[in-house]
PDB file of N, CA and C in Angstrom:
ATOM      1  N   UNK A   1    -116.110  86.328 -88.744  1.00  0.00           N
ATOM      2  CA  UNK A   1    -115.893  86.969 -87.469  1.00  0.00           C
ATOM      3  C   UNK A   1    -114.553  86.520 -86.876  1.00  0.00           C
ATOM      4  N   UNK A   2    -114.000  85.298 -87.163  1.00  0.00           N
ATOM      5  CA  UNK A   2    -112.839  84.842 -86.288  1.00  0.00           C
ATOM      6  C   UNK A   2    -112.090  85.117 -87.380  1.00  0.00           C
ATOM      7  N   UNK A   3    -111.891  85.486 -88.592  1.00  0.00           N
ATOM      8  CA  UNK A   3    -110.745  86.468 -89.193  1.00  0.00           C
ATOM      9  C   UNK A   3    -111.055  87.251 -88.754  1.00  0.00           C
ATOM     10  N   UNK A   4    -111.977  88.226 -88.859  1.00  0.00           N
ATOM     11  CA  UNK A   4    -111.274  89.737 -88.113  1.00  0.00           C
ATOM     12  C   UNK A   4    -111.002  89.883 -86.441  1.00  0.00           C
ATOM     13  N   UNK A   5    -111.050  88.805 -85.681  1.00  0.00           N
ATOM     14  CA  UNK A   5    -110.325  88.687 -84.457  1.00  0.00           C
ATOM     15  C   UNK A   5    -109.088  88.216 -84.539  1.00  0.00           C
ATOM     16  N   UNK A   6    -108.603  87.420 -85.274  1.00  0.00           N
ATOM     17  CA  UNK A   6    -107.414  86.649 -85.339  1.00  0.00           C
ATOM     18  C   UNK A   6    -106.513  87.945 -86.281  1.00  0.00           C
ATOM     19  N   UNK A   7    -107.028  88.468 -87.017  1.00  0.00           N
ATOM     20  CA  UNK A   7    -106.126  90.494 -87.639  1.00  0.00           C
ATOM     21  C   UNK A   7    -105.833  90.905 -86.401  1.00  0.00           C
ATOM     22  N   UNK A   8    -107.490  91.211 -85.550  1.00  0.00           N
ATOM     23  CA  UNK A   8    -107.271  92.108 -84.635  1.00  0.00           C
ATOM     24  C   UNK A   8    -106.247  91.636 -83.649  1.00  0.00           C
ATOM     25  N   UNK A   9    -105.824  91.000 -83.473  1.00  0.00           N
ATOM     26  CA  UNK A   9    -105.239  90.133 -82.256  1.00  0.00           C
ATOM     27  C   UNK A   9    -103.873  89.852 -83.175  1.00  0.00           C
ATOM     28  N   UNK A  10    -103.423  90.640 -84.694  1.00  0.00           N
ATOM     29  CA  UNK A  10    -102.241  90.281 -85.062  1.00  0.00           C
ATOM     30  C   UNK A  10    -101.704  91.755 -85.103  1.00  0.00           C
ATOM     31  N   UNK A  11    -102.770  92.804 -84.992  1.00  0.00           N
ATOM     32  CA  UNK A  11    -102.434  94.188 -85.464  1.00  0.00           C
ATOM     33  C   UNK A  11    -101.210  94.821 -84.707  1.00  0.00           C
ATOM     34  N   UNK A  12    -100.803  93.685 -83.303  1.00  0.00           N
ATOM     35  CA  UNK A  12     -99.368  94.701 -83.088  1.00  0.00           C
ATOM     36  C   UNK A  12     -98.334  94.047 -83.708  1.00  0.00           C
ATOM     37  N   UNK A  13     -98.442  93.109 -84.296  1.00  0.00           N
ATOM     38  CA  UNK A  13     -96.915  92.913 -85.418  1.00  0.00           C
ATOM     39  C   UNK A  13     -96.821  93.709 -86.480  1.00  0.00           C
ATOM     40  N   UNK A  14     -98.277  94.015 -87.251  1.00  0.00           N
ATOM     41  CA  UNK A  14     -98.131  95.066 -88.347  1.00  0.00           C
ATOM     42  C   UNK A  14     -97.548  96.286 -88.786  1.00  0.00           C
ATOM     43  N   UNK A  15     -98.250  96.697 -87.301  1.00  0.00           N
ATOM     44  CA  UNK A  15     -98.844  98.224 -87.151  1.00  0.00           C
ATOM     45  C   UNK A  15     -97.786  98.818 -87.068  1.00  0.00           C
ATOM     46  N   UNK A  16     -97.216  99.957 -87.018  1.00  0.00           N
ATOM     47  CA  UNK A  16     -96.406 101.174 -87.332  1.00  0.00           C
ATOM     48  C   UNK A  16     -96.157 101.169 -85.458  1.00  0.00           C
ATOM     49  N   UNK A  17     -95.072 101.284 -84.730  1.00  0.00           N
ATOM     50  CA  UNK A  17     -94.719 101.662 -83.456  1.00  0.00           C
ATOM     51  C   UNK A  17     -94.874 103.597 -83.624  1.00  0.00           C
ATOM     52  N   UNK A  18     -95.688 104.055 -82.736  1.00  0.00           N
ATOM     53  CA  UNK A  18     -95.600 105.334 -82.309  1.00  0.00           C
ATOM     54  C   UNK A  18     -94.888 106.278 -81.553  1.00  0.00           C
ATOM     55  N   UNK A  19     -94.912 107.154 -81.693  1.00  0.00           N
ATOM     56  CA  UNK A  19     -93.655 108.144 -81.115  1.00  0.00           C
ATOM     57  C   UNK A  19     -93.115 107.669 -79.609  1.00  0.00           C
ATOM     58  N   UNK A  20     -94.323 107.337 -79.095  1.00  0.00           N
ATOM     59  CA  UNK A  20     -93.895 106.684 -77.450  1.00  0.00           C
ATOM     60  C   UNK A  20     -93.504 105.402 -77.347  1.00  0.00           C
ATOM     61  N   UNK A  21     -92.908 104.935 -78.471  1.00  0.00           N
ATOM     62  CA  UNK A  21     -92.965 103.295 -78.701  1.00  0.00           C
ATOM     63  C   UNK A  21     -94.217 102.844 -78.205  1.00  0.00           C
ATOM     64  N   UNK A  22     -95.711 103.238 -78.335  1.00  0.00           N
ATOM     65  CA  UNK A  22     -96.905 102.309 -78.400  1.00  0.00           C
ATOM     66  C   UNK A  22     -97.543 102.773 -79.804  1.00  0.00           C
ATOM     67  N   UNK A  23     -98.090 100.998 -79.890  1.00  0.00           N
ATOM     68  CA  UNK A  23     -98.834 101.292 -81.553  1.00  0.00           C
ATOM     69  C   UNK A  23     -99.339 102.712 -81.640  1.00  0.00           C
ATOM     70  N   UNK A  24     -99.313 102.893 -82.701  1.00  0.00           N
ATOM     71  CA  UNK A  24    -100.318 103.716 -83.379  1.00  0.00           C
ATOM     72  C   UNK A  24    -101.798 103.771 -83.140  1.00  0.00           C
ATOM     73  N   UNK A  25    -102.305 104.228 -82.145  1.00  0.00           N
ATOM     74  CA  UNK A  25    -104.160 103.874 -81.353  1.00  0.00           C
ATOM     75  C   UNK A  25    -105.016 104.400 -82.673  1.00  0.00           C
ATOM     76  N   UNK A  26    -104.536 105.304 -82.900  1.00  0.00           N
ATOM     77  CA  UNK A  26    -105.439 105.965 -84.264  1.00  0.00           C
ATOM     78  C   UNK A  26    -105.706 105.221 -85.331  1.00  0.00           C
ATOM     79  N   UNK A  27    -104.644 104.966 -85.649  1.00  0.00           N
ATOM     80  CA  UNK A  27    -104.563 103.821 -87.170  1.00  0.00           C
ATOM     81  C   UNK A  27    -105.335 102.549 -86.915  1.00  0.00           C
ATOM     82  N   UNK A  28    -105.126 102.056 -85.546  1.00  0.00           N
ATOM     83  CA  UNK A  28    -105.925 100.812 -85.227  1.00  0.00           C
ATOM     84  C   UNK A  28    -107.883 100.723 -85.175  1.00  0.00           C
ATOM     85  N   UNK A  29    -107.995 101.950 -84.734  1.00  0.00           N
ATOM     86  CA  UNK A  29    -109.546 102.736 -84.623  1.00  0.00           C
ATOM     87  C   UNK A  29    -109.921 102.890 -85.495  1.00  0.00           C
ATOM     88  N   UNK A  30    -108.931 103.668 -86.857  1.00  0.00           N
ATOM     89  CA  UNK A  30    -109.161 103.500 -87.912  1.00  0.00           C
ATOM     90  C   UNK A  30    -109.721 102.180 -88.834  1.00  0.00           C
ATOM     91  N   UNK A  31    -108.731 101.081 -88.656  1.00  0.00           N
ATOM     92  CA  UNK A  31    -108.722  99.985 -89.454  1.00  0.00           C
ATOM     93  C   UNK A  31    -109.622  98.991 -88.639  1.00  0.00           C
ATOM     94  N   UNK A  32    -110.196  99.114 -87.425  1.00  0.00           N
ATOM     95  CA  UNK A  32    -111.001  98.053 -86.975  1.00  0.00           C
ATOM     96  C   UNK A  32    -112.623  97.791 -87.906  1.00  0.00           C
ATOM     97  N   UNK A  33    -113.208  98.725 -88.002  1.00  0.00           N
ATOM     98  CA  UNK A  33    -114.382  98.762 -88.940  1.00  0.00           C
ATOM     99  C   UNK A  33    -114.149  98.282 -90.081  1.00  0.00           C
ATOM    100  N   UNK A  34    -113.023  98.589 -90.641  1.00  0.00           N
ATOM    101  CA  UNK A  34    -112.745  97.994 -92.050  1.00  0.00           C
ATOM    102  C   UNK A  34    -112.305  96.034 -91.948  1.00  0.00           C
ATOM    103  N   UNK A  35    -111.508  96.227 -91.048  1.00  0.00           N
ATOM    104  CA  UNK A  35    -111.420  94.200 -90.595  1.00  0.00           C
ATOM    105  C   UNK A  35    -112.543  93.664 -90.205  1.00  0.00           C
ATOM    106  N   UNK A  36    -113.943  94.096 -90.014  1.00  0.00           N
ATOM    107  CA  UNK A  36    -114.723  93.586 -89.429  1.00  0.00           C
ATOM    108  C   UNK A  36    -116.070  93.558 -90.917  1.00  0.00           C
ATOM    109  N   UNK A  37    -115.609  94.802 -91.588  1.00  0.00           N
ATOM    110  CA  UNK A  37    -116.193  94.837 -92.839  1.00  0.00           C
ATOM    111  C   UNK A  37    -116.064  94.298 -93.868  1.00  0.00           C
ATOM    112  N   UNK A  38    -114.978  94.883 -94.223  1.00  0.00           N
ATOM    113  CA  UNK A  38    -114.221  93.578 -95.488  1.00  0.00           C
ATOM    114  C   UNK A  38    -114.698  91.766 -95.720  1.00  0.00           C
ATOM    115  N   UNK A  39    -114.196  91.124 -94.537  1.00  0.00           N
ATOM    116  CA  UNK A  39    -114.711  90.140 -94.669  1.00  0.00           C
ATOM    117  C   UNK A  39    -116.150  89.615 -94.894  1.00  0.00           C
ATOM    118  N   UNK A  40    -117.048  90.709 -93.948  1.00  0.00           N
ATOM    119  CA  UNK A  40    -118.473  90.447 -94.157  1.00  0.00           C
ATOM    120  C   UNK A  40    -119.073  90.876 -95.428  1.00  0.00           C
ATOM    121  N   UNK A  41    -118.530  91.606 -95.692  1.00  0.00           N
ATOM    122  CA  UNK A  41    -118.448  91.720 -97.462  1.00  0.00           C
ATOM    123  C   UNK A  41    -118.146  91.353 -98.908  1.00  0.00           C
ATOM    124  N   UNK A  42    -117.132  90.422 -97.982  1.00  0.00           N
ATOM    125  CA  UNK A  42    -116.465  89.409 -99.213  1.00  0.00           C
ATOM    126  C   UNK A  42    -117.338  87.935 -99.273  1.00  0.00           C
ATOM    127  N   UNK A  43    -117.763  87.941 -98.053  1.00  0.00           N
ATOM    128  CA  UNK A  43    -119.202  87.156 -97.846  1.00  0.00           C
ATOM    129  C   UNK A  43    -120.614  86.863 -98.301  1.00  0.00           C
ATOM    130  N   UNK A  44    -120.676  87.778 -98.105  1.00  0.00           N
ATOM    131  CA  UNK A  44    -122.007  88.304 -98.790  1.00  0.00           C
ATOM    132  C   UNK A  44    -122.060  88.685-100.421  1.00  0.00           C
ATOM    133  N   UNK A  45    -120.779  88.830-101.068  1.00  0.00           N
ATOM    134  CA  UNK A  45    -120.837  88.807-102.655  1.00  0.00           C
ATOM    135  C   UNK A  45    -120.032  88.015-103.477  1.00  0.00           C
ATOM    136  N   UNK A  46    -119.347  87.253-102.604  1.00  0.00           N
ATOM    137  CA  UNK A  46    -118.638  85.814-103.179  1.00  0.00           C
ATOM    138  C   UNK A  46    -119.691  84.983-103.738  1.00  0.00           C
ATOM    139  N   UNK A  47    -119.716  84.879-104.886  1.00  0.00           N
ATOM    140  CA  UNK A  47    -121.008  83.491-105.612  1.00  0.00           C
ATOM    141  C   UNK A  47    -120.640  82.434-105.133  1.00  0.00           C
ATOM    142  N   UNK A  48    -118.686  81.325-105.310  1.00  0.00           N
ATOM    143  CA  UNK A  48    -118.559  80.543-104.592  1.00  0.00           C
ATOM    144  C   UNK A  48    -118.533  80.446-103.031  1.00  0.00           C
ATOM    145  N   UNK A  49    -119.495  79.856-102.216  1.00  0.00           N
ATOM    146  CA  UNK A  49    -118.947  79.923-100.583  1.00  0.00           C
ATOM    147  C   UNK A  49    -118.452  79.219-100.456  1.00  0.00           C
ATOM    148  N   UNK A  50    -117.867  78.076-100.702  1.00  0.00           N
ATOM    149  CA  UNK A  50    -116.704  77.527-100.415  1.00  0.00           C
ATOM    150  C   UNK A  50    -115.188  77.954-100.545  1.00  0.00           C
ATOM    151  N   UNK A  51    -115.261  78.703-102.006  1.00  0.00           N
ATOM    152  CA  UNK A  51    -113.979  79.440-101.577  1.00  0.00           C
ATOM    153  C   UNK A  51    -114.135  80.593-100.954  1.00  0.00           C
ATOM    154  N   UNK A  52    -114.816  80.919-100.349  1.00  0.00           N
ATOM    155  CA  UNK A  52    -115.118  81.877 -99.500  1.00  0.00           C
ATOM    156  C   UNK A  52    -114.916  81.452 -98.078  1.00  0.00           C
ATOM    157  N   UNK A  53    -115.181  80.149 -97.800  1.00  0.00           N
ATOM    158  CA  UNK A  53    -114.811  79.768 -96.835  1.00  0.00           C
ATOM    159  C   UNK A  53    -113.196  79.368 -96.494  1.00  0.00           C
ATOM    160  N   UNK A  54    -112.547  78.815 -97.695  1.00  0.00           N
ATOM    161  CA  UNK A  54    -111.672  78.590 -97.836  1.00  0.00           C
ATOM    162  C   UNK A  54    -110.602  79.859 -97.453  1.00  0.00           C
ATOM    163  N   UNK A  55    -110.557  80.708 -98.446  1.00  0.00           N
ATOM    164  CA  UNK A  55    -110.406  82.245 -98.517  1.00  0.00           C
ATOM    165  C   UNK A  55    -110.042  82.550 -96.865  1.00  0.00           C
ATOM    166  N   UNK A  56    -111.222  82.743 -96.227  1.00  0.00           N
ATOM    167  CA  UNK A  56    -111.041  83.299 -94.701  1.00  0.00           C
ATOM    168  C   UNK A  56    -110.549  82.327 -93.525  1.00  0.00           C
ATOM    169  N   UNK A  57    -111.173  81.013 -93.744  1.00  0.00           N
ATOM    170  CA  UNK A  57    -110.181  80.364 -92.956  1.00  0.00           C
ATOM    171  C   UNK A  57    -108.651  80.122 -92.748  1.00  0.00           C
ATOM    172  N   UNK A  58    -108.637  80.237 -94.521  1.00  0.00           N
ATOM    173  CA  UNK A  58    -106.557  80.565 -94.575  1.00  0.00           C
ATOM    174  C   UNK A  58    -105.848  81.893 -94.174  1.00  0.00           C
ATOM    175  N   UNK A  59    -107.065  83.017 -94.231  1.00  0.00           N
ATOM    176  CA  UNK A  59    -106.689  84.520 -93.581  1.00  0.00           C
ATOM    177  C   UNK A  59    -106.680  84.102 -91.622  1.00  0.00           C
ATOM    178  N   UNK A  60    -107.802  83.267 -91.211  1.00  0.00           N
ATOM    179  CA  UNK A  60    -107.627  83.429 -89.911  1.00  0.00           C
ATOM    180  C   UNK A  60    -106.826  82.264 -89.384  1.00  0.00           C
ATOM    181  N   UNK A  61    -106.102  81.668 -89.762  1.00  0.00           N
ATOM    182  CA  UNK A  61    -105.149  80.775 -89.979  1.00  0.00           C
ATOM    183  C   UNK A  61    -103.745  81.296 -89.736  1.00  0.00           C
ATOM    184  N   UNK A  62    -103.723  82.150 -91.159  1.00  0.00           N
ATOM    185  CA  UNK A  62    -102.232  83.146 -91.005  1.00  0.00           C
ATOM    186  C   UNK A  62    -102.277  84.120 -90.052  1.00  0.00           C
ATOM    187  N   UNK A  63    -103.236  85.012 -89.428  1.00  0.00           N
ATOM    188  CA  UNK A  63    -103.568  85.739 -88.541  1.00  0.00           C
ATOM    189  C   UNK A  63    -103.274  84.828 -87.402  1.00  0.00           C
ATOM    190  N   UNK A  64    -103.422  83.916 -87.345  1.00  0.00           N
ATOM    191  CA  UNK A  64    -102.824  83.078 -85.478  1.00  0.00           C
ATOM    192  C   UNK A  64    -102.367  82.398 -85.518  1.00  0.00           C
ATOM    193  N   UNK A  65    -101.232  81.968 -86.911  1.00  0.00           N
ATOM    194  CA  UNK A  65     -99.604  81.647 -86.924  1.00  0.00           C
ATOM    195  C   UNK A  65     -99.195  82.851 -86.278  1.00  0.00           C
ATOM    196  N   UNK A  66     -99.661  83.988 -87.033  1.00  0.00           N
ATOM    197  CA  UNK A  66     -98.384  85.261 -86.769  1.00  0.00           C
ATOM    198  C   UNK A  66     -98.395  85.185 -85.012  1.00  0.00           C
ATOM    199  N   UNK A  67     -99.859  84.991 -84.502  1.00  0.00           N
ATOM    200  CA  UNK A  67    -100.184  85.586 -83.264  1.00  0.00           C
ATOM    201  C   UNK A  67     -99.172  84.768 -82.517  1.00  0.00           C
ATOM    202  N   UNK A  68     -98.903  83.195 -82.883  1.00  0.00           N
ATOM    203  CA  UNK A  68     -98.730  82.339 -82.248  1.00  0.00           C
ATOM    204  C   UNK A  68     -96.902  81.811 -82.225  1.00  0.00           C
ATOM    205  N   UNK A  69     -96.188  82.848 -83.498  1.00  0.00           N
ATOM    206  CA  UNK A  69     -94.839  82.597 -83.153  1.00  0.00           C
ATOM    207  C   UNK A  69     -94.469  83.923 -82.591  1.00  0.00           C
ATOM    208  N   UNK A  70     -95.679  84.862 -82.500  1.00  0.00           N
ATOM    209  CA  UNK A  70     -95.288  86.492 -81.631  1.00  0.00           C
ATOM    210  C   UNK A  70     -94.641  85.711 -80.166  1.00  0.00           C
ATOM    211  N   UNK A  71     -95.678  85.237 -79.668  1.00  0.00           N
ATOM    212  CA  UNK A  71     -96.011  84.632 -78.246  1.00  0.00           C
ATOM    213  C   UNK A  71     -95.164  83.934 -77.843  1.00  0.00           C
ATOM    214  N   UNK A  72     -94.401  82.951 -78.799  1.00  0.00           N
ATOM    215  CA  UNK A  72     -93.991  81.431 -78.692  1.00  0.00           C
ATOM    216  C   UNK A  72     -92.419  81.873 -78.678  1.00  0.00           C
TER     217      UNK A  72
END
C-alpha cells in the first residue's frame, strides 16, 4: 500500500504535461488501479516474501526520493 502511495504521490514528475500545462487527469485515472494492483499482485504470487518485501520497499523508497528532491 505505501508503494502505490509513494507512485501516486510521484506521478507528477512522470506523467506527460497536458495541453493546459496540467498533468494528464486521464492517464492518471487510468494508471491508479493498476499502482494499487500490481503490487498487490506481486504479493500475493511472489513464493519468496522477503524479496517481495525487499522488491517494494526499494520501489517505495525510490518513489519518495523522487517525491523528496521534487520538493527539496
Amino acid at each position: 500500500m505505501l508503494a502505490s502511495l509513494a507512485t501516486m504521490a510521484a506521478m507528477p514528475l512522470w506523467l506527460p504535461a497536458g495541453a493546459g500545462g496540467v498533468d494528464d487527469i486521464v492517464l492518471a485515472v487510468v494508471l491508479t488501479p493498476l499502482l494499487w494492483a500490481v503490487p498487490f499482485f506481486y504479493a500475493c504470487l511472489e513464493p519468496e516474501l522477503p524479496r517481495c518485501a525487499a522488491m517494494l520497499a526499494g520501489l517505495t523508497l525510490g518513489q519518495a526520493l523522487l517525491v523528496a528532491v521534487a520538493m527539496g
